[in-house]
Protein backbone atom coordinates (compact mmCIF):
# COMPACT_ATOMS: atom_id res chain seq x y z
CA UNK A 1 43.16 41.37 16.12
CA UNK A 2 39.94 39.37 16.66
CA UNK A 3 38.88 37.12 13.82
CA UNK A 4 35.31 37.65 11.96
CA UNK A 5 33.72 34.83 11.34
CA UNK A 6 30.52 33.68 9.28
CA UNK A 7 29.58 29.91 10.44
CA UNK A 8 26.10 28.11 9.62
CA UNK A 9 24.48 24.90 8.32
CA UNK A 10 24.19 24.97 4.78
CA UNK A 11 22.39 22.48 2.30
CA UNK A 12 24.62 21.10 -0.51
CA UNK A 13 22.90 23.09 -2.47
CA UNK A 14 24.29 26.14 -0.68
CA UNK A 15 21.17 27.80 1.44
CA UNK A 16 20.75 28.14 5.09
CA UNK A 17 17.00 27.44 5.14
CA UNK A 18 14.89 26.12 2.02
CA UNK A 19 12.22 28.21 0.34
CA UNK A 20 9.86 27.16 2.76
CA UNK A 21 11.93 28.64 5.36
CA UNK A 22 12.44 25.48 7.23
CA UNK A 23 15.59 24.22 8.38
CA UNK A 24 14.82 21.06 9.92
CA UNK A 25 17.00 19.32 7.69
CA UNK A 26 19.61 20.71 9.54
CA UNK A 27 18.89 19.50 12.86
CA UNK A 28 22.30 18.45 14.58
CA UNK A 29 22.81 15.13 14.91
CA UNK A 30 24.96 14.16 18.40
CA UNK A 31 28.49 14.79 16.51
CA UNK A 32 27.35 17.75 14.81
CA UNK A 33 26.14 19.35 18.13
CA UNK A 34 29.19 18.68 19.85
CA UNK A 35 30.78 20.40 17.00
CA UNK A 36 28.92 23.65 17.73
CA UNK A 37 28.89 23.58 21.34
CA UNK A 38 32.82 23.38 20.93
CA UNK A 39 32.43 26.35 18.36
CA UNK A 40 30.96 28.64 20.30
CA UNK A 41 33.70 28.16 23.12
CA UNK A 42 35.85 30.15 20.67
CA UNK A 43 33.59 33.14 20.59
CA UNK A 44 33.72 36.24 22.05
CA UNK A 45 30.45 38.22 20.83
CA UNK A 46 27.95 36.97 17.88
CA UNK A 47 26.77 39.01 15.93
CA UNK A 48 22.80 38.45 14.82
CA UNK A 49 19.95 39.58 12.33
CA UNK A 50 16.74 39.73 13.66
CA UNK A 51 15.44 36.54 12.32
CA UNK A 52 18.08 34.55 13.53
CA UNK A 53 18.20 36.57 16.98
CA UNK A 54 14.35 35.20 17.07
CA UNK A 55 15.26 32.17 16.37
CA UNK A 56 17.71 31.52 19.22
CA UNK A 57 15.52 33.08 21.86
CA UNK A 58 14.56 29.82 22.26
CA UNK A 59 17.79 29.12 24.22
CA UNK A 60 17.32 31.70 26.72
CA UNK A 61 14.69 29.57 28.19
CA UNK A 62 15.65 25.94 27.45
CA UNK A 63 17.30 24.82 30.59
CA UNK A 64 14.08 25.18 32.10
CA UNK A 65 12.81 21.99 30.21
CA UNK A 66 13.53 19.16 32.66
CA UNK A 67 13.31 16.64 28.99
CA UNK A 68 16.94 18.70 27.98
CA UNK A 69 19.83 16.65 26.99
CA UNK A 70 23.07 17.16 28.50
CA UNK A 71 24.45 18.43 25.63
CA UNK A 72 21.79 21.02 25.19
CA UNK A 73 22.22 21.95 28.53
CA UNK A 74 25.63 22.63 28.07
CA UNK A 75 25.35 24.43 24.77
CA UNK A 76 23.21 26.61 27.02
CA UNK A 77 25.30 27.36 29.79
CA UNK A 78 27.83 29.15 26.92
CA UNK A 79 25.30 30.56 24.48
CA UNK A 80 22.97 32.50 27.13
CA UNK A 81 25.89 34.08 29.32
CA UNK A 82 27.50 34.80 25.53
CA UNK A 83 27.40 38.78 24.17
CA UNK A 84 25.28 39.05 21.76
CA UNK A 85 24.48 42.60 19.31
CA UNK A 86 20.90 42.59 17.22
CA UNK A 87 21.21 44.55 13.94
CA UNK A 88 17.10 45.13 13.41
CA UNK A 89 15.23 48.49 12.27
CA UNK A 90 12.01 46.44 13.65
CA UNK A 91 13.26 45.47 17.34
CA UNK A 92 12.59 48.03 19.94
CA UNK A 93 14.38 45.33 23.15
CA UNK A 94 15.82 42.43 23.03
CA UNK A 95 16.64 39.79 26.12
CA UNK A 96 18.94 38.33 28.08
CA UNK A 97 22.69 39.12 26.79
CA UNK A 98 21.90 41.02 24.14
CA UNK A 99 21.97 44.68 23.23
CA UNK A 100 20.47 46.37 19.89
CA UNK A 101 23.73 47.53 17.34
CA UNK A 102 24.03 50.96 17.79
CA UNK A 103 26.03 51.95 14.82
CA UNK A 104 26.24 49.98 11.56
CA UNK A 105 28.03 46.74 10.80
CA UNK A 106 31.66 47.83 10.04
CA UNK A 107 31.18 50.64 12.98
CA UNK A 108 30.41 47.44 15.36
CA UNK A 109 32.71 45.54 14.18
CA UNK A 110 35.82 48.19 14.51
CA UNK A 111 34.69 49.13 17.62
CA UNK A 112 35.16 45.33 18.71
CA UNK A 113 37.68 44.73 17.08
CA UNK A 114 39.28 47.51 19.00
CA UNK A 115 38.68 45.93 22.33
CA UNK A 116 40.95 44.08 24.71
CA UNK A 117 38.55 41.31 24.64
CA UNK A 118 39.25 37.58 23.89
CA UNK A 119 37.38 35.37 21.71
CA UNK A 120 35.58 35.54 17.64
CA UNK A 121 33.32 37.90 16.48
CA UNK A 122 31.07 35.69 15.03
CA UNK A 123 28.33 36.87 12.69
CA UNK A 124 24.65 34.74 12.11
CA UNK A 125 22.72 35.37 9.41
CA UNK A 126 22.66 35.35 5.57
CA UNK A 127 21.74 39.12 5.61
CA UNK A 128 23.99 40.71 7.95
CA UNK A 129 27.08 38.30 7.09
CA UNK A 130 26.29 39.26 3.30
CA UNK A 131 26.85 43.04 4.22
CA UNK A 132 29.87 41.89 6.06
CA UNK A 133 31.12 40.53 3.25
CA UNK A 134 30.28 42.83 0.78
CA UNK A 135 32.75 45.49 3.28
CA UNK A 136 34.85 42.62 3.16
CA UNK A 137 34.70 42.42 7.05
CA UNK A 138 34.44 38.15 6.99
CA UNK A 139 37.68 36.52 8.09
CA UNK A 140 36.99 33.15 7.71
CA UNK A 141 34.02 30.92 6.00
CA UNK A 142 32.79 28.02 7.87
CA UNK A 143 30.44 26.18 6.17
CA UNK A 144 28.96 23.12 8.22
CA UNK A 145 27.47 21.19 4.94
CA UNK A 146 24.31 19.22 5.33
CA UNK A 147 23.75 16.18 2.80
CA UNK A 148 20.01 17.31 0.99
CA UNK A 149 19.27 19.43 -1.74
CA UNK A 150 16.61 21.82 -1.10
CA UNK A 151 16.30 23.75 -4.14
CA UNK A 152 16.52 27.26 -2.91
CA UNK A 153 15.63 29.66 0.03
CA UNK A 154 18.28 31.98 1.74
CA UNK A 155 21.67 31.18 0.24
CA UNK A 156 24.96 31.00 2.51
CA UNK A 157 26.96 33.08 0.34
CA UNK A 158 25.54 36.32 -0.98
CA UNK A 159 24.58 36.66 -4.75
CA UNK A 160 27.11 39.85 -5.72
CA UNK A 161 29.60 39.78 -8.43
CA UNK A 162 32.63 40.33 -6.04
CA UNK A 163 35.28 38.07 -6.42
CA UNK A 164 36.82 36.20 -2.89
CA UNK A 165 39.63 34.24 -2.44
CA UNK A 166 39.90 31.62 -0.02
CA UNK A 167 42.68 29.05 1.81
CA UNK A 168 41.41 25.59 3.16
CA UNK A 169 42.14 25.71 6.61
CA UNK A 170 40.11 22.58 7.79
CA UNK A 171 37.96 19.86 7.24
CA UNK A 172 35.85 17.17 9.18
CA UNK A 173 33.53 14.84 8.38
CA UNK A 174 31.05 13.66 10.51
CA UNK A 175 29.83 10.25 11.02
CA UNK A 176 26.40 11.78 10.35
CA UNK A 177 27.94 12.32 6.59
CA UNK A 178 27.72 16.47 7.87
CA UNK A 179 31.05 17.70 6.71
CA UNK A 180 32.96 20.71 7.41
CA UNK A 181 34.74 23.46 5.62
CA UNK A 182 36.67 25.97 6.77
CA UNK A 183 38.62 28.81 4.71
CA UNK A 184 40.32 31.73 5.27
CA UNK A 185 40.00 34.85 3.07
CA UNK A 186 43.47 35.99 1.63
CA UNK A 187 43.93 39.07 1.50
């Protein structure tokens, strides 16, 4: 059965952007990119809220910008070709790979779960992987943790009372001091 997976950069503090809803501090450095771009290889469909959806649109349009990296370039050639499903009540279209969810969050995620397809379901978002957790729909936390405190915003793991037990199933560090944790809910 295909893994669910929540995966973003988080502050040390635990939040995916900072009250001001900036993220900047968590602008890959070279390792850290690679990191992604070798991430997303393993995915088969991501799974979006609508601010994050807006927020990679961006991509859909970057290899047009002759200043790109190579690395960006490549990150592009897997993320825009990628399926993507929007979970939005404001959205009336979307672009490029991407379709509007038509049912809710566990009905998506059965129904891809019950395809023959390859690759992670991988869900974006502090919002929609918070509902996923709170049907206990996450396989596996991956936490990519940024060195800076930035006192609050949108936390990485939702606020409920709910118990979750985990397994360590990897770690990295970066030379960027960015280090990675990845665990597996038991169930």
């Amino acid at each position: 059965m295909r893994k669910v997976t929540y995966s973003m950069g988080v502050s040390l503090d635990g939040y995916i952007v900072g009250p001001d809803g900036g993220f900047d501090w968590s602008g890959p450095e070279e390792d850290v990119f690679r990191f992604w771009i070798d991430e997303i290889r393993e995915v088969g469909v991501h799974l979006l809220g609508r601010r994050l959806y807006e927020t990679m649109l961006y991509w859909e349009t970057a290899d047009q910008d002759p200043a790109l990296g190579e690395a960006e370039r490549e990150w592009t050639a897997l993320w825009n070709p990628l399926p993507k499903v929007v979970f939005s009540t404001t959205l009336s279209t979307v672009q490029g790979q991407a379709r509007l969810a038509s049912g809710t969050l566990a009905e998506e995620i059965a129904r891809l779960r019950a395809e023959p397809a390859q690759g992670d379901i991988a869900i974006g978002g502090a919002t929609l992987a918070a509902e996923a957790a709170e049907a206990d729909l996450i396989d596996e936390y991956r936490a990519v943790i940024h060195p800076v405190l930035v006192g609050g915003g949108i936390p990485f793991f939702p606020r409920d009372e709910r118990q979750v037990n985990l397994e360590l199933l990897e770690t990295r560090t970066f030379n960027s001091k960015v280090v990675y944790l990845r665990y597996g809910v038991k169930r």
